[in-house]
PDB file of N, CA and C in Angstrom:
ATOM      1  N   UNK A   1     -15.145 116.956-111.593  1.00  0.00           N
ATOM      2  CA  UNK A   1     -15.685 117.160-110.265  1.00  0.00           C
ATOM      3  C   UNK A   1     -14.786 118.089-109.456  1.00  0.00           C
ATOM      4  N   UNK A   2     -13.340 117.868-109.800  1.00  0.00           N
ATOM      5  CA  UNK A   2     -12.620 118.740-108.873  1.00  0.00           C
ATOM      6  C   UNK A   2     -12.595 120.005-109.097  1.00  0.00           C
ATOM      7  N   UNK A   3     -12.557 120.053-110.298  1.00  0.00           N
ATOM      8  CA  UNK A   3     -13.155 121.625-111.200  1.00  0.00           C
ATOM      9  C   UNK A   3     -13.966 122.260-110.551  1.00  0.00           C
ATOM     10  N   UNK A   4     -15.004 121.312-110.187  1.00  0.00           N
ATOM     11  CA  UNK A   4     -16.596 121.926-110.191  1.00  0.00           C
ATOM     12  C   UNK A   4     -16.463 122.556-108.378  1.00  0.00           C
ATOM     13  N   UNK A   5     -15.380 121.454-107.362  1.00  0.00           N
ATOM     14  CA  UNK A   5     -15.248 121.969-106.191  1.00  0.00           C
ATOM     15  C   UNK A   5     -14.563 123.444-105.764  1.00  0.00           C
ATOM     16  N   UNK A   6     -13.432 123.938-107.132  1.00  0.00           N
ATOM     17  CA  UNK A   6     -13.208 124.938-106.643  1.00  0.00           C
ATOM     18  C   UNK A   6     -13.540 126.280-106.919  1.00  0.00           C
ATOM     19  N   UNK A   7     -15.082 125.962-108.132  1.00  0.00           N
ATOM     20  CA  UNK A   7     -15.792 126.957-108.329  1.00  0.00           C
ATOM     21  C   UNK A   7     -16.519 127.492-107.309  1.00  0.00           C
ATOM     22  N   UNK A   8     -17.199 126.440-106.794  1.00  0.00           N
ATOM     23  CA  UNK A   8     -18.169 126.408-105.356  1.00  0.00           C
ATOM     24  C   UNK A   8     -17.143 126.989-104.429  1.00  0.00           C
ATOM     25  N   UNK A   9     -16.380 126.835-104.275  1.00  0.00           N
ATOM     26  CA  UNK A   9     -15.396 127.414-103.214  1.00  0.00           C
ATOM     27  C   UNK A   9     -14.856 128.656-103.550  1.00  0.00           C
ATOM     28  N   UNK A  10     -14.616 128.832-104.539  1.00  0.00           N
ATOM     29  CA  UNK A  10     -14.449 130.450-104.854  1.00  0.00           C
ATOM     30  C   UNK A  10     -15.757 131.131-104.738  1.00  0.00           C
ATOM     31  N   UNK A  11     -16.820 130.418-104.963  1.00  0.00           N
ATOM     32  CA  UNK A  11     -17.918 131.382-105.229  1.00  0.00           C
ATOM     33  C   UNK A  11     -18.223 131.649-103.379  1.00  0.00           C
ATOM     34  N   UNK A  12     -17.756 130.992-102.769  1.00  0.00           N
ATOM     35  CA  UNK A  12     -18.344 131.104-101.110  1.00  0.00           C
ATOM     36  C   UNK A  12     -16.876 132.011-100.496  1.00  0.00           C
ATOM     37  N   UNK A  13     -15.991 131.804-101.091  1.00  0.00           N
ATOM     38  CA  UNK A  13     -14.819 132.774-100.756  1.00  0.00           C
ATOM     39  C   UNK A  13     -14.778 134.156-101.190  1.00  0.00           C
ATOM     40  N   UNK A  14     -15.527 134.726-102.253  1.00  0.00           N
ATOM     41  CA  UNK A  14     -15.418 135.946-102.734  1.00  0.00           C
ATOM     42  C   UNK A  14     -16.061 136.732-101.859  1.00  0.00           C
ATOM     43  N   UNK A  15     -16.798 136.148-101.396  1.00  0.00           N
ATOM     44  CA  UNK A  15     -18.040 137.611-100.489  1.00  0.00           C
ATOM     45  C   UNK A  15     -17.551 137.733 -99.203  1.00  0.00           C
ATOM     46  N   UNK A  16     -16.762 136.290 -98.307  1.00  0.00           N
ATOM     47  CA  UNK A  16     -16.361 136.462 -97.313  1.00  0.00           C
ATOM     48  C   UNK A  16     -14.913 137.553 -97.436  1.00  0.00           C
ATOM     49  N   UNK A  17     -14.248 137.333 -98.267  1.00  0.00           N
ATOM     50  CA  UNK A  17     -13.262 138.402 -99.068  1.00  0.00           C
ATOM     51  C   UNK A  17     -13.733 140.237 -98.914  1.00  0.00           C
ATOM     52  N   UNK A  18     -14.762 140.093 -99.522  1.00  0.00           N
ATOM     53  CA  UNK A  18     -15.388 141.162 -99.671  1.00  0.00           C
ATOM     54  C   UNK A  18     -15.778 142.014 -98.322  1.00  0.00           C
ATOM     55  N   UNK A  19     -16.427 140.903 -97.612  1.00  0.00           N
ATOM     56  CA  UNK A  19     -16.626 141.445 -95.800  1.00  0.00           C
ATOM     57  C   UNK A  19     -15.739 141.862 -95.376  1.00  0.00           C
ATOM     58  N   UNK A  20     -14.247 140.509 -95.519  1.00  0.00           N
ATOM     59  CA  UNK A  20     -13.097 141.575 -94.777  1.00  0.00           C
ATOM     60  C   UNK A  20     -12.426 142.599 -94.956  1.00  0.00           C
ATOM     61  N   UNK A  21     -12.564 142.989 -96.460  1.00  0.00           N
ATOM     62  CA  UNK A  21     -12.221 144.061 -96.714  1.00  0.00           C
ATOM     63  C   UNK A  21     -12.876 145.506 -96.309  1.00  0.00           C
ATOM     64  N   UNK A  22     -13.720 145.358 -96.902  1.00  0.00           N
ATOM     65  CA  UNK A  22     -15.096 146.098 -96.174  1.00  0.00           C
ATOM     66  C   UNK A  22     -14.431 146.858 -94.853  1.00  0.00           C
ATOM     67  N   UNK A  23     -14.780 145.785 -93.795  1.00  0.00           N
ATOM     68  CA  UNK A  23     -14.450 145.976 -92.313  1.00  0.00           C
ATOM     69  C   UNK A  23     -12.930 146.521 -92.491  1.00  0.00           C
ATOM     70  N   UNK A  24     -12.106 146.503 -93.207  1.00  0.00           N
ATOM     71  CA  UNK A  24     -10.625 147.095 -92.931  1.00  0.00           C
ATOM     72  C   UNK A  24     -10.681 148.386 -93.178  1.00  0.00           C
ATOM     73  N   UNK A  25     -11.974 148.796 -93.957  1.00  0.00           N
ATOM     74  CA  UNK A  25     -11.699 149.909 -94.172  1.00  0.00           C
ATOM     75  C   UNK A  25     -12.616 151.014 -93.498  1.00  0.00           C
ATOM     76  N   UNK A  26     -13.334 150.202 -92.122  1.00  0.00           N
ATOM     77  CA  UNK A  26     -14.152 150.623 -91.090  1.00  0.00           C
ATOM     78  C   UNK A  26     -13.439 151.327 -90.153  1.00  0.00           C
ATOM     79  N   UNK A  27     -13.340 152.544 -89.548  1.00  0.00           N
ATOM     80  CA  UNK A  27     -12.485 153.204 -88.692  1.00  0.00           C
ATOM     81  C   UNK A  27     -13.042 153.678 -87.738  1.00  0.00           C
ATOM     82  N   UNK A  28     -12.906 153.590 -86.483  1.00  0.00           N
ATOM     83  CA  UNK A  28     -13.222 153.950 -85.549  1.00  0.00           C
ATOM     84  C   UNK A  28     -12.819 155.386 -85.273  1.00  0.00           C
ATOM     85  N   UNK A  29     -13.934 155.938 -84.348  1.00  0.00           N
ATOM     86  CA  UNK A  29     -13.487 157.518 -84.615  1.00  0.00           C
ATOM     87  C   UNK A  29     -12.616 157.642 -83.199  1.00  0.00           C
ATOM     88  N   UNK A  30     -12.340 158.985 -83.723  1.00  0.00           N
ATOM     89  CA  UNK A  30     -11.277 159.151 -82.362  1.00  0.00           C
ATOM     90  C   UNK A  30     -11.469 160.249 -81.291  1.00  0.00           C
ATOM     91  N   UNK A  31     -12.793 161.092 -81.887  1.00  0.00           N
ATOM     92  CA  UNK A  31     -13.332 161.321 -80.680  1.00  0.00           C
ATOM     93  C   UNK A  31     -14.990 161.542 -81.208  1.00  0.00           C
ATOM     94  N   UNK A  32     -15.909 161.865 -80.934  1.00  0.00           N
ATOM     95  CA  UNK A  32     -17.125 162.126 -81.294  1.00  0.00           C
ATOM     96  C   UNK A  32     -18.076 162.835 -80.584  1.00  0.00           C
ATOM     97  N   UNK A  33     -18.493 163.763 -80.883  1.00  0.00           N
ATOM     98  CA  UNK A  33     -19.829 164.761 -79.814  1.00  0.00           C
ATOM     99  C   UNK A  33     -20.916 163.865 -79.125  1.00  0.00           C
ATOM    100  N   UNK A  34     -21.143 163.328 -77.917  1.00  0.00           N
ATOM    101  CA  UNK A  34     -22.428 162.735 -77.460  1.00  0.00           C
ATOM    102  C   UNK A  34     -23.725 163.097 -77.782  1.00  0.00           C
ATOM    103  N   UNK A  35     -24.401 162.796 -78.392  1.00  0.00           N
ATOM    104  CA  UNK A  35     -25.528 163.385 -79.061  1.00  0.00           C
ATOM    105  C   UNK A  35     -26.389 164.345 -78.439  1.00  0.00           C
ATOM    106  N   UNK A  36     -26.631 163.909 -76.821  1.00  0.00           N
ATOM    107  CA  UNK A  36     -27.453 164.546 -76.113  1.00  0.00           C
ATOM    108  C   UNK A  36     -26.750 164.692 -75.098  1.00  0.00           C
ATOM    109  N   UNK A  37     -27.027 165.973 -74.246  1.00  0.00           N
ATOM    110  CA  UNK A  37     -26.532 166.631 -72.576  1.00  0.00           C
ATOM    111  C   UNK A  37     -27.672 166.631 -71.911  1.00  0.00           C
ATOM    112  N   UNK A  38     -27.064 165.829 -70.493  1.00  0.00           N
ATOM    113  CA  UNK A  38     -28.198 166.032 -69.420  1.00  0.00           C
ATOM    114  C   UNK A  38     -27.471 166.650 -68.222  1.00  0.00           C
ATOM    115  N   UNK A  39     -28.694 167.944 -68.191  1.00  0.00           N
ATOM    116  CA  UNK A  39     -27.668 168.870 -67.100  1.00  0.00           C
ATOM    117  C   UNK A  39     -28.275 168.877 -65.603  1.00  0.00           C
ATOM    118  N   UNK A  40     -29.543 167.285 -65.471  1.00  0.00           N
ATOM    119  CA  UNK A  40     -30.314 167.145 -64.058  1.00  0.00           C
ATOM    120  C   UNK A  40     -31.395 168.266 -64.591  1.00  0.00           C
ATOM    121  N   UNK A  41     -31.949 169.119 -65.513  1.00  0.00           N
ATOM    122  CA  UNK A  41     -33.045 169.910 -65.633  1.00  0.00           C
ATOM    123  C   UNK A  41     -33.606 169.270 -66.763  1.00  0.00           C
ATOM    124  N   UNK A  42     -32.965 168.220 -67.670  1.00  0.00           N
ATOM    125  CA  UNK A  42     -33.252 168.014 -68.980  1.00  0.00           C
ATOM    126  C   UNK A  42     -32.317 167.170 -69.939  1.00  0.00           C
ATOM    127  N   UNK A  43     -32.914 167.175 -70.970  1.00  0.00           N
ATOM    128  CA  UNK A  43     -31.677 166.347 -72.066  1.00  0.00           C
ATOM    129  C   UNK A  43     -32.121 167.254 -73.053  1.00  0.00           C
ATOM    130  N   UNK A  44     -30.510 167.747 -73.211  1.00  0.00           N
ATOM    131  CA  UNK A  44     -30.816 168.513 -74.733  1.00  0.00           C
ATOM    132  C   UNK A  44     -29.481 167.869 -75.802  1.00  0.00           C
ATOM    133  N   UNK A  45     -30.452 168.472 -76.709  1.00  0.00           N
ATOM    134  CA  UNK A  45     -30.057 167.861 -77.927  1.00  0.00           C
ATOM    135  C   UNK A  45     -28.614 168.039 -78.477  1.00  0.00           C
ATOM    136  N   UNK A  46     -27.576 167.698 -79.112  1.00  0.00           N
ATOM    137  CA  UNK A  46     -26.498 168.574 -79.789  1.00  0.00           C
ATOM    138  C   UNK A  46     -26.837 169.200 -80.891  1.00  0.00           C
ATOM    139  N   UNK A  47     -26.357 170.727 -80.972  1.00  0.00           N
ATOM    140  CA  UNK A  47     -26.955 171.303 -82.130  1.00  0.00           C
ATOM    141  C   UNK A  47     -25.518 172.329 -83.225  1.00  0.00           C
ATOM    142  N   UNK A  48     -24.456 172.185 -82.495  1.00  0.00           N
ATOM    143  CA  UNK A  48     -23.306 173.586 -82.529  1.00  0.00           C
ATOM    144  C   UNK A  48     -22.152 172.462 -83.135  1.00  0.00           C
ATOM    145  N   UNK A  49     -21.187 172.621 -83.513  1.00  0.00           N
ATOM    146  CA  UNK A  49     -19.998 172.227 -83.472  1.00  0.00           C
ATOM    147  C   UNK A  49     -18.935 173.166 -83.887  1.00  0.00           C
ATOM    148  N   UNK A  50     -17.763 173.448 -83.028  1.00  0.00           N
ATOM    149  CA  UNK A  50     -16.496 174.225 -83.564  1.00  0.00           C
ATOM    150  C   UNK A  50     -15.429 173.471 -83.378  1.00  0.00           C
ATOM    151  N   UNK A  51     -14.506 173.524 -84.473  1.00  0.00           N
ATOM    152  CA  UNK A  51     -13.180 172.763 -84.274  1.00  0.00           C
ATOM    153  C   UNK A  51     -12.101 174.048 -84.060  1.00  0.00           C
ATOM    154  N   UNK A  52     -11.368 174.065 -83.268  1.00  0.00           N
ATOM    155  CA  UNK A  52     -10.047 174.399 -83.501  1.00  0.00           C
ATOM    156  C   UNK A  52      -8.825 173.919 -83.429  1.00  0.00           C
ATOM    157  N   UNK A  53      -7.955 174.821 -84.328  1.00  0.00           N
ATOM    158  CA  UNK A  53      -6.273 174.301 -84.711  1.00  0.00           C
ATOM    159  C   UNK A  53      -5.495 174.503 -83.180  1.00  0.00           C
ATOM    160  N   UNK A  54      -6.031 173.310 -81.984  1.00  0.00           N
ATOM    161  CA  UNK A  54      -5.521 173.588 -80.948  1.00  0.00           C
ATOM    162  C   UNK A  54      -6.153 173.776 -79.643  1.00  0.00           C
ATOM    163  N   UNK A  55      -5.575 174.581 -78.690  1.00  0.00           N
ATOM    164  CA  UNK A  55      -6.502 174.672 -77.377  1.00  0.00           C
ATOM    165  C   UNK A  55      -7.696 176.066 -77.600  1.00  0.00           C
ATOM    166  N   UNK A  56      -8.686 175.331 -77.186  1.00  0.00           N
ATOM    167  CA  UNK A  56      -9.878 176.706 -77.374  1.00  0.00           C
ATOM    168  C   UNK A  56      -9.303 178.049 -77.052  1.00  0.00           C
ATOM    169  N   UNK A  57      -8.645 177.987 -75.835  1.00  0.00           N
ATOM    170  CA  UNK A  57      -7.870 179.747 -75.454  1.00  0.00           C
ATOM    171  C   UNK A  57      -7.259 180.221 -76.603  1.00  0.00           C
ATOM    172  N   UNK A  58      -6.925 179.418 -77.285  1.00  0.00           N
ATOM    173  CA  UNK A  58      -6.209 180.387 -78.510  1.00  0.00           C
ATOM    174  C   UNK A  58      -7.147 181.132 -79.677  1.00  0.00           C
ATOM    175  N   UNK A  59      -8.177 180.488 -79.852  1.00  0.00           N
ATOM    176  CA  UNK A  59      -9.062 181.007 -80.471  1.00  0.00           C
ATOM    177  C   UNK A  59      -8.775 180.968 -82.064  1.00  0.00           C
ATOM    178  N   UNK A  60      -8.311 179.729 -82.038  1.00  0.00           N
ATOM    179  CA  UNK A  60      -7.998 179.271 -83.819  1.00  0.00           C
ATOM    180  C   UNK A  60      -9.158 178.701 -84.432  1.00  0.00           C
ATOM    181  N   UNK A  61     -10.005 179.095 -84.534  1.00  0.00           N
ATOM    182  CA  UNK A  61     -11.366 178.258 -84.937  1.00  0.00           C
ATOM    183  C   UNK A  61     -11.043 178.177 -86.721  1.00  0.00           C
ATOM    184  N   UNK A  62     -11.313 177.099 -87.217  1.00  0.00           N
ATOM    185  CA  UNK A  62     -10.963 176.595 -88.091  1.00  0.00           C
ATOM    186  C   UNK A  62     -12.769 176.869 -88.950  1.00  0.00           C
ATOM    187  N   UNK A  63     -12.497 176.755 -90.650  1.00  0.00           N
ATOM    188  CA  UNK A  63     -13.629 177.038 -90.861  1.00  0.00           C
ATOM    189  C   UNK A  63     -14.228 175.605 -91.989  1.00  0.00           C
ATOM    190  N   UNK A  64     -15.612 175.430 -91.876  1.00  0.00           N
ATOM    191  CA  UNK A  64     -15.268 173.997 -92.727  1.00  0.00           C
ATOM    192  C   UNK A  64     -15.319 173.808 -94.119  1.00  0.00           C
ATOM    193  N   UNK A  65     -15.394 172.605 -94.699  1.00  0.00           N
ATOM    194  CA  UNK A  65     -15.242 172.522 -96.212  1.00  0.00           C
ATOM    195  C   UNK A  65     -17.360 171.899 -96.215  1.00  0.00           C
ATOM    196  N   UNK A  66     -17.675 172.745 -97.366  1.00  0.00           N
ATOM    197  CA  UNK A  66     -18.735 171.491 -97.447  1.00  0.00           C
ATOM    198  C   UNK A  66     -18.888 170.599 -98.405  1.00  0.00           C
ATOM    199  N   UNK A  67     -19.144 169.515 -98.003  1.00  0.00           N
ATOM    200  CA  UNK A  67     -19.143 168.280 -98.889  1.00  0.00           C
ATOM    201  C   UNK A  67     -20.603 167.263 -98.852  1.00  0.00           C
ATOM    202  N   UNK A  68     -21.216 167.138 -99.819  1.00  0.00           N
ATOM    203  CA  UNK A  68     -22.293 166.629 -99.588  1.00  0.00           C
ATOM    204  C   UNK A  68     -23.526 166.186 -98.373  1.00  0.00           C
ATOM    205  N   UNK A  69     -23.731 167.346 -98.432  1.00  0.00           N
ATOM    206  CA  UNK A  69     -24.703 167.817 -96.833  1.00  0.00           C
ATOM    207  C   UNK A  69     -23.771 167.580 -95.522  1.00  0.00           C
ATOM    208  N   UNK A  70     -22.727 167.519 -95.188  1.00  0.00           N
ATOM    209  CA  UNK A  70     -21.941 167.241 -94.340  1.00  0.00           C
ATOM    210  C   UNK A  70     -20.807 168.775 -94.319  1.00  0.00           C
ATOM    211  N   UNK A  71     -20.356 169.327 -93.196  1.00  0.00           N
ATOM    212  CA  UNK A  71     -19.271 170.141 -93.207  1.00  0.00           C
ATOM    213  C   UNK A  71     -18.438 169.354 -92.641  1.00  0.00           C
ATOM    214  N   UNK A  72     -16.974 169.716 -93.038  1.00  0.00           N
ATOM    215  CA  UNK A  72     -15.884 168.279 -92.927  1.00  0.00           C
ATOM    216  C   UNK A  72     -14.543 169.740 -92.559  1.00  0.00           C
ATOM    217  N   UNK A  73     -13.971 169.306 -91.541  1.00  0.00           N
ATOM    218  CA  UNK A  73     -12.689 170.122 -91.011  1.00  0.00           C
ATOM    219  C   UNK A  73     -11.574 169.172 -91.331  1.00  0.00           C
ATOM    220  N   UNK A  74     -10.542 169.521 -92.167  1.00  0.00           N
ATOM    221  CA  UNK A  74      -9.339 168.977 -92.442  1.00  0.00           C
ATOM    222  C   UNK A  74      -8.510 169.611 -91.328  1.00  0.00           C
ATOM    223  N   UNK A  75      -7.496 168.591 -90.636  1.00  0.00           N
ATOM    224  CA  UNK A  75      -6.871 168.640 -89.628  1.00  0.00           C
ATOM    225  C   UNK A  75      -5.576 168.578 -89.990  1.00  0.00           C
ATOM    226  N   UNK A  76      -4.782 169.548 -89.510  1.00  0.00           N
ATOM    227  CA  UNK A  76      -3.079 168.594 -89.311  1.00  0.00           C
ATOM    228  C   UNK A  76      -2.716 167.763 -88.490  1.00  0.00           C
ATOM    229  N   UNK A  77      -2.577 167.099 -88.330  1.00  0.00           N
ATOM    230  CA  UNK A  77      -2.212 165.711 -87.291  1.00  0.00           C
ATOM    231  C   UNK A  77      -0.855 166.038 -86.410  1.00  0.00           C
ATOM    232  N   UNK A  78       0.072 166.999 -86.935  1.00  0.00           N
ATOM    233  CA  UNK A  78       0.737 167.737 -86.329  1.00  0.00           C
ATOM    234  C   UNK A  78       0.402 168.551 -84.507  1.00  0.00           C
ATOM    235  N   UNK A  79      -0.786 168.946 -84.923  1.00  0.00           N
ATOM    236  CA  UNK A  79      -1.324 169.977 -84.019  1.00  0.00           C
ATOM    237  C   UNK A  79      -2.315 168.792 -82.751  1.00  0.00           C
ATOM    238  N   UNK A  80      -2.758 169.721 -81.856  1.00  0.00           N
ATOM    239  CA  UNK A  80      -3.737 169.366 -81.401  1.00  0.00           C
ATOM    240  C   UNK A  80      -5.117 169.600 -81.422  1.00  0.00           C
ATOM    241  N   UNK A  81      -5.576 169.405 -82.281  1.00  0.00           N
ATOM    242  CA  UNK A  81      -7.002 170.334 -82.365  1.00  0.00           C
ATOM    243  C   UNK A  81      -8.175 170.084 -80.966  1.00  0.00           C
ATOM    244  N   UNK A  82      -8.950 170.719 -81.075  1.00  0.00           N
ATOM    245  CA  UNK A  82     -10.313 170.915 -80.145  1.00  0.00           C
ATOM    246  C   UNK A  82     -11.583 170.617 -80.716  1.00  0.00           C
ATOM    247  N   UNK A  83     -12.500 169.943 -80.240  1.00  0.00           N
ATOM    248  CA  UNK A  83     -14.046 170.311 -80.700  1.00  0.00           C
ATOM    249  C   UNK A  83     -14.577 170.611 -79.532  1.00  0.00           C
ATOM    250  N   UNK A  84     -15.586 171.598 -79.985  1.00  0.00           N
ATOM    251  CA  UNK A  84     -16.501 172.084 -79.080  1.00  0.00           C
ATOM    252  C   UNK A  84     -17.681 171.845 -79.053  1.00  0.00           C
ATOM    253  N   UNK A  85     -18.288 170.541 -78.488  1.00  0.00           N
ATOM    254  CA  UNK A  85     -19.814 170.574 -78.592  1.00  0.00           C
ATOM    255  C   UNK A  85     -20.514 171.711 -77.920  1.00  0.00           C
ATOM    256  N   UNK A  86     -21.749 171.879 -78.492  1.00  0.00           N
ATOM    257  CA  UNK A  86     -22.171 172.488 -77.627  1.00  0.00           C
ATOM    258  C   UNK A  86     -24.438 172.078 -77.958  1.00  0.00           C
ATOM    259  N   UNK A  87     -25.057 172.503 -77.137  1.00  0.00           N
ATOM    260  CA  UNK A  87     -26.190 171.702 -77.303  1.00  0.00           C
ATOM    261  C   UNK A  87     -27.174 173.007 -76.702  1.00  0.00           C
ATOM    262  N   UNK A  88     -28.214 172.601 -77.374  1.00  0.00           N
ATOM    263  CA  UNK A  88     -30.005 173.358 -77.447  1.00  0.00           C
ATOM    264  C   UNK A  88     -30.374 174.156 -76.281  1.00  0.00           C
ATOM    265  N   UNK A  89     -30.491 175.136 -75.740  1.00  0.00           N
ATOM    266  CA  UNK A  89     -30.753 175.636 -75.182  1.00  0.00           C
ATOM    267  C   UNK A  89     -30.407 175.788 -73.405  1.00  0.00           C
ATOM    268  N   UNK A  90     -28.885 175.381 -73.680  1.00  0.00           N
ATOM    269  CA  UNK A  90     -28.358 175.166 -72.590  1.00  0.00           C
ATOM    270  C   UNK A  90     -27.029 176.342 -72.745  1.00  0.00           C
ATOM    271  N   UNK A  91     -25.961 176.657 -71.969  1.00  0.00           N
ATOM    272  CA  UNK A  91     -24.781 177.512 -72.118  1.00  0.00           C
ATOM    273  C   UNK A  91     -23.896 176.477 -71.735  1.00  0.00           C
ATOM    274  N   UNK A  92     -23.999 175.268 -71.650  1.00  0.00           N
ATOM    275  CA  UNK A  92     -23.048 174.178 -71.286  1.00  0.00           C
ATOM    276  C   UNK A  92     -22.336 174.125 -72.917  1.00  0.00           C
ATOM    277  N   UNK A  93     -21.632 173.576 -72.518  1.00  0.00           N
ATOM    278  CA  UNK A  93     -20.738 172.737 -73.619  1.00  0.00           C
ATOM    279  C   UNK A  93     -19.666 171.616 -73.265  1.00  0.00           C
ATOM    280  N   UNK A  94     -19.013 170.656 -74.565  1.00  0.00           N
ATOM    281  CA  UNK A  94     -18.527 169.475 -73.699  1.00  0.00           C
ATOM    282  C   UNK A  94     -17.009 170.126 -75.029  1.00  0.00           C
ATOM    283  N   UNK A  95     -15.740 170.017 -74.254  1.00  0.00           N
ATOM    284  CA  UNK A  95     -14.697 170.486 -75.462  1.00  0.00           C
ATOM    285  C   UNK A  95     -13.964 168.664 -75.143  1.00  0.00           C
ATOM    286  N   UNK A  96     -13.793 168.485 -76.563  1.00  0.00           N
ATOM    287  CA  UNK A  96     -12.770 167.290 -76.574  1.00  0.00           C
ATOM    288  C   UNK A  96     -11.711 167.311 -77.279  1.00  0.00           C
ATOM    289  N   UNK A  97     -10.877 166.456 -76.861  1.00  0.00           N
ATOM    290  CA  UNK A  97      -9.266 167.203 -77.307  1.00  0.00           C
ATOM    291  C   UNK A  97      -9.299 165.721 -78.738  1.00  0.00           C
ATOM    292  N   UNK A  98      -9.081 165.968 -80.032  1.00  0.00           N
ATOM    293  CA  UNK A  98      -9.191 165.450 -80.981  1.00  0.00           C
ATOM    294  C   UNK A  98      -7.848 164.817 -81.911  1.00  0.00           C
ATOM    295  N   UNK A  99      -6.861 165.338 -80.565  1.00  0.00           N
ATOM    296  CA  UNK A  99      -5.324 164.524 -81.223  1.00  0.00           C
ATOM    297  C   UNK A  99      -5.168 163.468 -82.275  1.00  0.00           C
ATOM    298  N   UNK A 100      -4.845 163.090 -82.954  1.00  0.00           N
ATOM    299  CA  UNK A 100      -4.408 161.959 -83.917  1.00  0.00           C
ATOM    300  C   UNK A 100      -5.914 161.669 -84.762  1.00  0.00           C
ATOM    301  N   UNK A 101      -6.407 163.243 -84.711  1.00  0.00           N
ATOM    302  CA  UNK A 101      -7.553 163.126 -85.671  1.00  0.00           C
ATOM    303  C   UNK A 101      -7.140 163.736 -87.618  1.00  0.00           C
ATOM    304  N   UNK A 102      -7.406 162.958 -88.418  1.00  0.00           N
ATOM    305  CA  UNK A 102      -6.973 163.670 -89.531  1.00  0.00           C
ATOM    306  C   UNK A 102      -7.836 164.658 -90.089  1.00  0.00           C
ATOM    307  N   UNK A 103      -9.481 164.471 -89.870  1.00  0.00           N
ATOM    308  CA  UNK A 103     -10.641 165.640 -90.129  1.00  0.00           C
ATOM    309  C   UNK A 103     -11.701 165.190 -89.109  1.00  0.00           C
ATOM    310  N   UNK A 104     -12.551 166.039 -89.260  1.00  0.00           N
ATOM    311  CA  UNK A 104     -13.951 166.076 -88.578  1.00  0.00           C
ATOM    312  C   UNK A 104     -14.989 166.119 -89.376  1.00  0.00           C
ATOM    313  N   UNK A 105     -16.066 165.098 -89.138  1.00  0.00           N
ATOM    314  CA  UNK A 105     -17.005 165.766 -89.605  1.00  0.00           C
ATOM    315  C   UNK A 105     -18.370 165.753 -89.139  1.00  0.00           C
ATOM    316  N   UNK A 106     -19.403 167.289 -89.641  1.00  0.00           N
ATOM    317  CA  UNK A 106     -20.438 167.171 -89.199  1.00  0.00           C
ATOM    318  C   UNK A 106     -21.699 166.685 -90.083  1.00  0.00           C
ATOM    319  N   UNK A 107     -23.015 165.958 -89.802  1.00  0.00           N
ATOM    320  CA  UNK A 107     -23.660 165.324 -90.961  1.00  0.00           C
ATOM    321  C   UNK A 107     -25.191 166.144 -90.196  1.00  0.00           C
ATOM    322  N   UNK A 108     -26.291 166.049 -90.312  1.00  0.00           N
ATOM    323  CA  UNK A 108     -27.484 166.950 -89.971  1.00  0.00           C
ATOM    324  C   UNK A 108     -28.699 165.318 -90.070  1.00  0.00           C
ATOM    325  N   UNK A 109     -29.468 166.045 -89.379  1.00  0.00           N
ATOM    326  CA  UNK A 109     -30.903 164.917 -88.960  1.00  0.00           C
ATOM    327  C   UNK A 109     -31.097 163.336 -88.940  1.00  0.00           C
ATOM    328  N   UNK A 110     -30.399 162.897 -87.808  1.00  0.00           N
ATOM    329  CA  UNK A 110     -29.778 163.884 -86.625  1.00  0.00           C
ATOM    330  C   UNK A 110     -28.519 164.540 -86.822  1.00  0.00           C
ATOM    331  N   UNK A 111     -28.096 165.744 -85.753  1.00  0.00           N
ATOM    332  CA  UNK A 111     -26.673 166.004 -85.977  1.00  0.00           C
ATOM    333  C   UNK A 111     -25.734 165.177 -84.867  1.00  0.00           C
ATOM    334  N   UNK A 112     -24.748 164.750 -85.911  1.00  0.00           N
ATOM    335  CA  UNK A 112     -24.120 164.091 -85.645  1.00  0.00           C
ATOM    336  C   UNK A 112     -22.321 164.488 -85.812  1.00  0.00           C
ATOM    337  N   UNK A 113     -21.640 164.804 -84.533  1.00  0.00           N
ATOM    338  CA  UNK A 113     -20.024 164.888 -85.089  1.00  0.00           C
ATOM    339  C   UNK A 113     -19.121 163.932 -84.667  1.00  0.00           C
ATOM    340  N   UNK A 114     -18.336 163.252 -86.244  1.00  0.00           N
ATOM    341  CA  UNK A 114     -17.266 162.571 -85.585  1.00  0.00           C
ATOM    342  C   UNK A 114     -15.552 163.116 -86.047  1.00  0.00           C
ATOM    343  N   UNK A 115     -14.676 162.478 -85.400  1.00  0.00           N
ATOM    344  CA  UNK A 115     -13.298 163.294 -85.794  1.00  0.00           C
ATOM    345  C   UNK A 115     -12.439 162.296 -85.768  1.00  0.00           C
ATOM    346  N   UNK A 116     -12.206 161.589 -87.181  1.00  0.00           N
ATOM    347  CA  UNK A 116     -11.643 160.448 -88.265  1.00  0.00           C
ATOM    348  C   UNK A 116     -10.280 160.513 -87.942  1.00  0.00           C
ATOM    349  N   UNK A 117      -9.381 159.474 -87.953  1.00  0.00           N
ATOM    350  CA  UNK A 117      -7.941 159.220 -88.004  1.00  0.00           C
ATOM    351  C   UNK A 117      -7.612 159.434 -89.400  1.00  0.00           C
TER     352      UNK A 117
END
């Protein structure tokens, strides 16, 4: 019988195991493009993304890797990089400063950018 209790108990411990691991290896991003801009005329969509090695004035635009329908920017963590949203038929854009990011990446329908530790 006691046998039989710590089968049952392993078998209910493995998956909760499994969840927490799971979740450890869930990362929150560290900065991300808002999907949509509302400029009081409208909501437009995000459609653009540029990263650079730094402050936009410098004009280091970085170019990306592609990786399974996704373009992915490897970062130095050294630096400060930039993203530049920018969205549908507007000349707005939103720049976020992406410090203690290790890459970026962009994924399509919807587009979506985030920038990973």
């Amino acid at each position: 019988m006691l046998s039989n209790n710590k089968e049952i108990l392993a078998l209910f411990i493995s998956p909760l195991l499994g969840v927490v691991s799971i979740n450890c290896y869930a990362q929150t991003p560290v900065v991300s493009c808002p999907p949509t801009f509302s400029d009081g005329h409208g909501i437009h969509k995000l459609t653009e993304v540029m990263v650079y090695d730094g402050p936009v004035c410098m004009k280091a635009s970085l170019v990306p890797e592609y990786k399974k329908n996704k373009e992915v920017w490897v970062l130095d963590t050294l630096r400060d990089p930039s993203v530049v949203c920018a969205y549908e038929k507007i000349p707005h854009y939103i720049v976020l400063n992406a410090k203690g990011a290790a890459y970026c990446e962009r994924t399509t329908a919807p587009v979506q950018v985030k920038c990973m530790p």
